[in-house]
PDB file of N, CA and C in Angstrom:
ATOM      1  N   UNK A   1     -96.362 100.089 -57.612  1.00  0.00           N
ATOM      2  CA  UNK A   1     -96.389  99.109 -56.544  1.00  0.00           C
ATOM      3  C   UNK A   1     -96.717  97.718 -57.087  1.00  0.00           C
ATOM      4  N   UNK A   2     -97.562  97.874 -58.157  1.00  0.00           N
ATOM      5  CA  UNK A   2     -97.991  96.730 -58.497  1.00  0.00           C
ATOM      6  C   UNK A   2     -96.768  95.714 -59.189  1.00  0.00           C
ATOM      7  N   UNK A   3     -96.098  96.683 -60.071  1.00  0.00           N
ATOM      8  CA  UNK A   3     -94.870  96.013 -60.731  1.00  0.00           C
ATOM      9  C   UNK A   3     -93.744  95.354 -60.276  1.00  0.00           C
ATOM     10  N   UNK A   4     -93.725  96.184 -59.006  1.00  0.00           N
ATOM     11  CA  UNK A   4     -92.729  96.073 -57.680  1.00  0.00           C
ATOM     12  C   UNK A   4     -92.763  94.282 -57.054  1.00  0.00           C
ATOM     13  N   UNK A   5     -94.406  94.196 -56.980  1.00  0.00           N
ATOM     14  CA  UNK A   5     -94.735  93.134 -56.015  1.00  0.00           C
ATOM     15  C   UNK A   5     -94.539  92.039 -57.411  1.00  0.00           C
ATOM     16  N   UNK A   6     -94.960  92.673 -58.293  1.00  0.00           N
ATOM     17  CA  UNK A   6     -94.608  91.033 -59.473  1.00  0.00           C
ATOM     18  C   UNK A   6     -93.485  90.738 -59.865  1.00  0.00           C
ATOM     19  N   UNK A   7     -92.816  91.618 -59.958  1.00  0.00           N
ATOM     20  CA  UNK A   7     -91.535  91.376 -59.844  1.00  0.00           C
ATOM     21  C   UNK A   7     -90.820  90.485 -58.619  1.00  0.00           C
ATOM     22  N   UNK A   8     -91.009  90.748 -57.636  1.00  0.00           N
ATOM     23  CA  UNK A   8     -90.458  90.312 -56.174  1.00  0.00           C
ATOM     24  C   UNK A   8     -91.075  88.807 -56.061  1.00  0.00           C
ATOM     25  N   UNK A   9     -92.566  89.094 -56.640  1.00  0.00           N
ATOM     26  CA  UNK A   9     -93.034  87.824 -56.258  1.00  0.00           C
ATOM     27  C   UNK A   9     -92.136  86.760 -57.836  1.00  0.00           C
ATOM     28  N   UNK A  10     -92.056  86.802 -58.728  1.00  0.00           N
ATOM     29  CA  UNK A  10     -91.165  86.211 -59.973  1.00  0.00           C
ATOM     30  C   UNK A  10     -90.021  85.953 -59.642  1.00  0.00           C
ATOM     31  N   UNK A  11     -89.242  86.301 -59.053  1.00  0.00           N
ATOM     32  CA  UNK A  11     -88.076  86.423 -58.462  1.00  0.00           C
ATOM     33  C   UNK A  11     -87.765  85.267 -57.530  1.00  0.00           C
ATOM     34  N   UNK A  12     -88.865  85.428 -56.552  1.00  0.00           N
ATOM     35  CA  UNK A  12     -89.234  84.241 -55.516  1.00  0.00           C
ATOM     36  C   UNK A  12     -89.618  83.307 -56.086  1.00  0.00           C
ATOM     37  N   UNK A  13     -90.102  83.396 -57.116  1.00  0.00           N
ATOM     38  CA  UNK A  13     -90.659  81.716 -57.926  1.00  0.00           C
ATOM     39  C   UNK A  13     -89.482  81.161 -58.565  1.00  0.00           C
ATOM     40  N   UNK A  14     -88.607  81.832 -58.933  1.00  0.00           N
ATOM     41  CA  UNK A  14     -87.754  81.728 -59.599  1.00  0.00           C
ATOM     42  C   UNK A  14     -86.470  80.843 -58.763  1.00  0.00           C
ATOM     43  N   UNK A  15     -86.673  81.461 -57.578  1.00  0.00           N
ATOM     44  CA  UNK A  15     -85.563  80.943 -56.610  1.00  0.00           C
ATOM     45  C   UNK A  15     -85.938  79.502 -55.874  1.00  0.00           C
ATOM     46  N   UNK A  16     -87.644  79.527 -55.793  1.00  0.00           N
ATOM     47  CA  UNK A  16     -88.194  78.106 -55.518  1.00  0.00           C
ATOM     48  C   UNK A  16     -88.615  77.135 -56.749  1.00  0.00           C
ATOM     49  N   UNK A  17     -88.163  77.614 -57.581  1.00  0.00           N
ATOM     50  CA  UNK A  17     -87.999  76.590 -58.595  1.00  0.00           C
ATOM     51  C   UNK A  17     -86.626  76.344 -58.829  1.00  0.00           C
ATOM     52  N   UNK A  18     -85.656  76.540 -58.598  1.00  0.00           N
ATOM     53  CA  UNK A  18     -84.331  76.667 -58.786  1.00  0.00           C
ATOM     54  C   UNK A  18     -84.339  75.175 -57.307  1.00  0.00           C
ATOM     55  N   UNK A  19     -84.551  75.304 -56.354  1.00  0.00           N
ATOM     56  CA  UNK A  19     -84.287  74.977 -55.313  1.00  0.00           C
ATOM     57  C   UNK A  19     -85.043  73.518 -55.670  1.00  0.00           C
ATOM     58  N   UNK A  20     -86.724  73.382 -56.333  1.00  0.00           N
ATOM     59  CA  UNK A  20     -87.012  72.240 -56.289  1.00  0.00           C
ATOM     60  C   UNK A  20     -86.542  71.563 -57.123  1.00  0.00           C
ATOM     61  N   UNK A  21     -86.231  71.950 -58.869  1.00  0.00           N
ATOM     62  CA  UNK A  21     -84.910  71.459 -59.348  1.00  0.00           C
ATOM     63  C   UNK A  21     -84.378  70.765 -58.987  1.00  0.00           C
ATOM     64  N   UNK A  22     -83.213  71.250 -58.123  1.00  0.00           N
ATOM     65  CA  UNK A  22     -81.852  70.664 -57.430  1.00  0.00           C
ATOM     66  C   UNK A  22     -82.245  69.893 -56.688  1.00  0.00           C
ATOM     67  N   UNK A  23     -83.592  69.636 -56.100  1.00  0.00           N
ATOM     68  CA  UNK A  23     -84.034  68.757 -54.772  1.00  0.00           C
ATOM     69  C   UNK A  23     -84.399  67.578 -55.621  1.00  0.00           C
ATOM     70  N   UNK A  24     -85.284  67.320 -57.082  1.00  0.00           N
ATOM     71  CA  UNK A  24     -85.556  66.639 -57.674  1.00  0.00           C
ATOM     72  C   UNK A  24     -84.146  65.890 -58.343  1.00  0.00           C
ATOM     73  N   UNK A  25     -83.118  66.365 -58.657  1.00  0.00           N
ATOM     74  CA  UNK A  25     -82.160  65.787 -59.285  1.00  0.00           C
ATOM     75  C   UNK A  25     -81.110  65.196 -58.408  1.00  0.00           C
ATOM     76  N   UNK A  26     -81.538  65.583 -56.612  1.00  0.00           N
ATOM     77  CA  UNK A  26     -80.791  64.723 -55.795  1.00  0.00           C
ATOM     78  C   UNK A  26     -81.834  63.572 -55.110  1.00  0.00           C
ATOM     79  N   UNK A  27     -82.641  63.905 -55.727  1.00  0.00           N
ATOM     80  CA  UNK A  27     -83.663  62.732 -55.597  1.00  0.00           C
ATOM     81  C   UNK A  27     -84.483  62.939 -54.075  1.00  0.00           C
ATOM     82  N   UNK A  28     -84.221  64.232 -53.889  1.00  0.00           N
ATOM     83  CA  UNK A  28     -84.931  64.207 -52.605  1.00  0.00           C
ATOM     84  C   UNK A  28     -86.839  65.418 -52.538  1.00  0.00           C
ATOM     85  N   UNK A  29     -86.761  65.232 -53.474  1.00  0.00           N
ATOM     86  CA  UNK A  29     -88.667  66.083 -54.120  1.00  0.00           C
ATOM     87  C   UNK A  29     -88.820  64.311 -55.559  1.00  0.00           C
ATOM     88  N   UNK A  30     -89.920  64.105 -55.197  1.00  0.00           N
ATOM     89  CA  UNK A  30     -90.714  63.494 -56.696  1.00  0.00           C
ATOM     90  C   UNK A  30     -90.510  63.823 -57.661  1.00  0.00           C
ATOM     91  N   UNK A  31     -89.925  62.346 -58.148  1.00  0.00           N
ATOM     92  CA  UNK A  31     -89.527  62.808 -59.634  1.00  0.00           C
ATOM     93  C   UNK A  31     -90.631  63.568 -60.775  1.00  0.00           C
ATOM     94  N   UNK A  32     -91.891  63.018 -60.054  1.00  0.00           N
ATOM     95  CA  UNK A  32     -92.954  63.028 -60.707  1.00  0.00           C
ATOM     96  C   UNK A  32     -93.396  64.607 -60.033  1.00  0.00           C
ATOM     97  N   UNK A  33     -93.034  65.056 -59.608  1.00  0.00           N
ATOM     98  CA  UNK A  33     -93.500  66.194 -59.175  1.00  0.00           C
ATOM     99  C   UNK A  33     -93.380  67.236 -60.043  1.00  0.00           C
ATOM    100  N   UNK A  34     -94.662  67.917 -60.113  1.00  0.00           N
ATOM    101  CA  UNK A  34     -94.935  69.159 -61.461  1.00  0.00           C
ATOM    102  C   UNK A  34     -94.317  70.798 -60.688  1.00  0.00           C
ATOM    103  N   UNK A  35     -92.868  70.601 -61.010  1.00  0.00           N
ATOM    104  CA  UNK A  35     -92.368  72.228 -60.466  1.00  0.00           C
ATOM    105  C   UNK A  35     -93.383  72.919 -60.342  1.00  0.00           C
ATOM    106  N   UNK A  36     -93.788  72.939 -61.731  1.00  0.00           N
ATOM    107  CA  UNK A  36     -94.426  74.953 -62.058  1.00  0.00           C
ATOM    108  C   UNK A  36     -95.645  75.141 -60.957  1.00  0.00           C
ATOM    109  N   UNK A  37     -96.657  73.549 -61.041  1.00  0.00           N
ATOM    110  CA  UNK A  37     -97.522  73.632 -59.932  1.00  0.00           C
ATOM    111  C   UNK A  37     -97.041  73.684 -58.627  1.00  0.00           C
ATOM    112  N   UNK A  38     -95.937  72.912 -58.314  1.00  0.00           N
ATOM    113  CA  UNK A  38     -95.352  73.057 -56.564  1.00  0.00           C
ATOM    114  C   UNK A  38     -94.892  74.555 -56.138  1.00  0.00           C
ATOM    115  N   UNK A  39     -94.591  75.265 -57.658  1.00  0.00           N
ATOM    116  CA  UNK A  39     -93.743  76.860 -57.128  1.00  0.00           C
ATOM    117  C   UNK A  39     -95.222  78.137 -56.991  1.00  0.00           C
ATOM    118  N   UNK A  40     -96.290  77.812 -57.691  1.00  0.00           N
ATOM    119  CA  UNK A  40     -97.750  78.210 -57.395  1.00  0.00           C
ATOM    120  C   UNK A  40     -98.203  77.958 -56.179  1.00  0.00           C
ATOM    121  N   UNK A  41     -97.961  76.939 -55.485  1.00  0.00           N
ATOM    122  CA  UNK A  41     -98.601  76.394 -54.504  1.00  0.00           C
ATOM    123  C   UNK A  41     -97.796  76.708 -53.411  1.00  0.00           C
ATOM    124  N   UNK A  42     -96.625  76.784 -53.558  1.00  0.00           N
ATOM    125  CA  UNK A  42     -95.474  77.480 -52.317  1.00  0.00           C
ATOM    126  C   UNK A  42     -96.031  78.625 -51.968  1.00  0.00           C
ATOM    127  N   UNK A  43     -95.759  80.068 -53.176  1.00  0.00           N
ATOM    128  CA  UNK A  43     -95.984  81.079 -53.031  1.00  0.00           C
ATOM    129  C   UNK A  43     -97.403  81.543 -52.655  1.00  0.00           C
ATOM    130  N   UNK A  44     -98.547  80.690 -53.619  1.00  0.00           N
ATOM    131  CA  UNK A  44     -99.924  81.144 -52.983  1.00  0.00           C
ATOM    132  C   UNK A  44     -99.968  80.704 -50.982  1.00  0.00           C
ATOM    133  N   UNK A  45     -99.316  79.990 -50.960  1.00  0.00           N
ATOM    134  CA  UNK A  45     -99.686  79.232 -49.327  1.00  0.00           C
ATOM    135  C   UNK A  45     -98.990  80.846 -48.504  1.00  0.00           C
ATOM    136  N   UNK A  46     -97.658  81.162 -49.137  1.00  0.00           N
ATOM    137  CA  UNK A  46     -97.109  82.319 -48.358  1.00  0.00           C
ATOM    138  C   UNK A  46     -97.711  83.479 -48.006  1.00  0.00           C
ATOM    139  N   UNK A  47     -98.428  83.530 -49.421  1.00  0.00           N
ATOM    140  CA  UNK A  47     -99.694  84.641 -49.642  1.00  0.00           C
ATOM    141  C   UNK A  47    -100.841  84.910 -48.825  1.00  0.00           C
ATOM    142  N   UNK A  48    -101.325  83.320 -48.754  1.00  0.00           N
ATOM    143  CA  UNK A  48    -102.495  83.379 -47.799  1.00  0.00           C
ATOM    144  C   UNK A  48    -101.871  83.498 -46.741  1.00  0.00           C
ATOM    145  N   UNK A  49    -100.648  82.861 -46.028  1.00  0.00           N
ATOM    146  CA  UNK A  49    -100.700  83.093 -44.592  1.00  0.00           C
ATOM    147  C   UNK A  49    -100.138  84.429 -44.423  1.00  0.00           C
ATOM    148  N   UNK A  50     -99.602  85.530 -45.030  1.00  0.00           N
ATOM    149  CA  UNK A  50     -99.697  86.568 -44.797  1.00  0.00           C
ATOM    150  C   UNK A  50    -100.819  87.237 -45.092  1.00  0.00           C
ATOM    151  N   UNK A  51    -101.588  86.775 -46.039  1.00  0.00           N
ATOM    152  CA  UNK A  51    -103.276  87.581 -45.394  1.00  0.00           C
ATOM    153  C   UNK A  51    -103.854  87.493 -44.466  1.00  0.00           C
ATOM    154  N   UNK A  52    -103.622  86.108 -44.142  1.00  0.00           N
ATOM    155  CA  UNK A  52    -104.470  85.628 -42.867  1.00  0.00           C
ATOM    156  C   UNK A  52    -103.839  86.834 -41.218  1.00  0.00           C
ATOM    157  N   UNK A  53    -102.499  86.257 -41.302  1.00  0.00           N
ATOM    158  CA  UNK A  53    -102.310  87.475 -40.411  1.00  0.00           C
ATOM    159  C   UNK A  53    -102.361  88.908 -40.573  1.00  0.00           C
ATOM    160  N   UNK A  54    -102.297  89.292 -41.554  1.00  0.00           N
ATOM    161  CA  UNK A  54    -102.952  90.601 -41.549  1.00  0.00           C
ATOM    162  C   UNK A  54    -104.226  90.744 -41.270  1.00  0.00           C
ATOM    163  N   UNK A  55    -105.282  90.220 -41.852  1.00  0.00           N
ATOM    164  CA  UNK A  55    -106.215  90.493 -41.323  1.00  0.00           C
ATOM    165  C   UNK A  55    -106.664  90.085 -40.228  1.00  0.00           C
ATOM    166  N   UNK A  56    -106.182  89.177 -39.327  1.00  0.00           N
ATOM    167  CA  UNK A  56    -106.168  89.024 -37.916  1.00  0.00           C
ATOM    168  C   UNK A  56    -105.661  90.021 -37.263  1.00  0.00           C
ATOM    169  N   UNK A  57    -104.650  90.611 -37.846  1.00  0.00           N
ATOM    170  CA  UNK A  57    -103.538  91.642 -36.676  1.00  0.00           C
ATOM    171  C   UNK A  57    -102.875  90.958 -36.310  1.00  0.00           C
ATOM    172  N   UNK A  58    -102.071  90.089 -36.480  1.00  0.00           N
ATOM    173  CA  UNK A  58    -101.900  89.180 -35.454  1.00  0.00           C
ATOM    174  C   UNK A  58    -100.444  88.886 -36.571  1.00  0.00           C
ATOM    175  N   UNK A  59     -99.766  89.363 -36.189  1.00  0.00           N
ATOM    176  CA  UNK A  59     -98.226  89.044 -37.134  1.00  0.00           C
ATOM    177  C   UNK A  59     -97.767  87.675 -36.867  1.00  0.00           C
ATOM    178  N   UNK A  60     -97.354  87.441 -35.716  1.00  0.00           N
ATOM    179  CA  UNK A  60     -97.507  86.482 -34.977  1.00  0.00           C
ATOM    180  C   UNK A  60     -97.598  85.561 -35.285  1.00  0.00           C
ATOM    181  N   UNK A  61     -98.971  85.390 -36.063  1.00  0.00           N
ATOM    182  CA  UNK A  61     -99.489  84.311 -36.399  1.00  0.00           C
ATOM    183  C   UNK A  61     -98.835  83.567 -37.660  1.00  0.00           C
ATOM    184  N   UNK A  62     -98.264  83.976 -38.298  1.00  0.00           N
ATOM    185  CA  UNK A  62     -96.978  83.525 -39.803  1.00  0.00           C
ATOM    186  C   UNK A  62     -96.169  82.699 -38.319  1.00  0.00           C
ATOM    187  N   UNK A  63     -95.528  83.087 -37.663  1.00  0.00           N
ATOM    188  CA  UNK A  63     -94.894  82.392 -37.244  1.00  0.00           C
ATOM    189  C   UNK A  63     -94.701  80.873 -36.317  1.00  0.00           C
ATOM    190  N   UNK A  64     -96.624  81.289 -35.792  1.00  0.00           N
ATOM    191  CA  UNK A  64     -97.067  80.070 -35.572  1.00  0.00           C
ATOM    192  C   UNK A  64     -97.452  78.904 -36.501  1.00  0.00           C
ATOM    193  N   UNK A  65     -97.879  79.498 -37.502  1.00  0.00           N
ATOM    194  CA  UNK A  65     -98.478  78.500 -38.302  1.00  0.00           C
ATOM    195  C   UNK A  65     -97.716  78.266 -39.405  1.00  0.00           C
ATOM    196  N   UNK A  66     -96.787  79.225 -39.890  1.00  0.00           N
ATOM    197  CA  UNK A  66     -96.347  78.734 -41.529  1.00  0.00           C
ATOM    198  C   UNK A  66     -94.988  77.134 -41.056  1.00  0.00           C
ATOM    199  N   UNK A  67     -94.909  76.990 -40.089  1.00  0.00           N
ATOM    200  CA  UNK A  67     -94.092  75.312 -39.695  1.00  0.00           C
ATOM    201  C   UNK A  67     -94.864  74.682 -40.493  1.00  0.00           C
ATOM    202  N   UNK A  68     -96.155  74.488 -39.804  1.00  0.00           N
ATOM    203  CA  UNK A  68     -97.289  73.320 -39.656  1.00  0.00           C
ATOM    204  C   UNK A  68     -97.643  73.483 -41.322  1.00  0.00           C
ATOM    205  N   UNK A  69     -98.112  74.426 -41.693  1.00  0.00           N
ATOM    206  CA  UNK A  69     -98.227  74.107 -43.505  1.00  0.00           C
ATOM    207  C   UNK A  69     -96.915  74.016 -44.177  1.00  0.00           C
ATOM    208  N   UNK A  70     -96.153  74.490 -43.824  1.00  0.00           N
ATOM    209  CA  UNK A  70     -94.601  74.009 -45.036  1.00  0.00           C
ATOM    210  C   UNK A  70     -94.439  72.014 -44.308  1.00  0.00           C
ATOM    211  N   UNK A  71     -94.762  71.598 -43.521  1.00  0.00           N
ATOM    212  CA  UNK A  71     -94.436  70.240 -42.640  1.00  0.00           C
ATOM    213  C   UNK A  71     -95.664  69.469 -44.132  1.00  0.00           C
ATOM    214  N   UNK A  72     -96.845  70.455 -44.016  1.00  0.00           N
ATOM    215  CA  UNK A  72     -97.658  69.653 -45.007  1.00  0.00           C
ATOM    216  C   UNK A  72     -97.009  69.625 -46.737  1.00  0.00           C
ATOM    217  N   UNK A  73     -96.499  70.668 -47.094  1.00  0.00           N
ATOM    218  CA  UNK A  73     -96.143  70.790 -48.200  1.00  0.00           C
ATOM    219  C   UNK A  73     -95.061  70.185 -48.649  1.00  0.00           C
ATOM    220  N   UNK A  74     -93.842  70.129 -47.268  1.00  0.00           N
ATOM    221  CA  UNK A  74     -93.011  69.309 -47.954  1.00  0.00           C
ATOM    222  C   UNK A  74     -93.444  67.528 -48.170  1.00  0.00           C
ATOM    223  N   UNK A  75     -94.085  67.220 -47.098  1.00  0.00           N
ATOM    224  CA  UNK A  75     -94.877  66.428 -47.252  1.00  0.00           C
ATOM    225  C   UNK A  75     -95.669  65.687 -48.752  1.00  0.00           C
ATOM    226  N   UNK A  76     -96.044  66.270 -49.598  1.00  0.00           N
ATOM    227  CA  UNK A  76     -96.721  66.798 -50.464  1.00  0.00           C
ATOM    228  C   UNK A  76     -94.789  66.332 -52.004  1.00  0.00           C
ATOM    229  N   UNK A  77     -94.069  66.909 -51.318  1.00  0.00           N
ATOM    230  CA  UNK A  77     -93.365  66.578 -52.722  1.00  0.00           C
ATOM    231  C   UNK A  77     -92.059  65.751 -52.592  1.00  0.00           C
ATOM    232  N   UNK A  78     -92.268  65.428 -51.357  1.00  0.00           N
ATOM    233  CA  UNK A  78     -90.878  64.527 -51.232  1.00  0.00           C
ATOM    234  C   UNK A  78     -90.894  63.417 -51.459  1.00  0.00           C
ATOM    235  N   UNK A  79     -89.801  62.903 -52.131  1.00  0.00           N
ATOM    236  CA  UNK A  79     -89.303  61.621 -52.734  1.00  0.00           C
ATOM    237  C   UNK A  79     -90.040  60.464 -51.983  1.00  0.00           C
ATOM    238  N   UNK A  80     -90.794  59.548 -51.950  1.00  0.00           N
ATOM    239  CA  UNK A  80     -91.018  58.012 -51.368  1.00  0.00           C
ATOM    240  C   UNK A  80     -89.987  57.530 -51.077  1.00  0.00           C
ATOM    241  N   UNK A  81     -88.753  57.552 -51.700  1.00  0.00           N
ATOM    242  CA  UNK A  81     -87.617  56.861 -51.386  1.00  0.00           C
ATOM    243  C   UNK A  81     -86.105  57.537 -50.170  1.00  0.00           C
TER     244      UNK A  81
END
């Protein structure tokens, strides 16, 4: 299980680094923006908000809230210009 989830989760980093890439070279993420840290910080945020609703019970709750933190994150790496 464990190999399963690192895998899946590598995979996903892989695909959000691919994506901020292409966003940086159309000039729409900071040039100055540190991938490897933005693709850590994607996936841990996904992480926590699926803990958070799990341990609430509350499934639900990913769907209320993960808008409002991705609104902050993109926030966080998009171009000034």
């Amino acid at each position: 299980a464990k190999r399963l989830a690192r895998t899946l989760l590598e995979r996903y980093g892989e695909r959000i680094r691919a994506r901020l890439e292409a966003g940086k070279a159309a000039g729409e993420v900071s040039a100055a923006l540190d991938i490897d840290a933005a693709v850590t910080l994607f996936v841990g945020t996904l992480q926590g908000l699926i803990m958070q609703s799990m341990l609430a019970g509350e499934l639900a709750r990913i769907r209320r809230d993960a808008p409002r933190v991705f609104a902050i994150y993109l926030a966080g790496i998009r171009s000034a210009t």
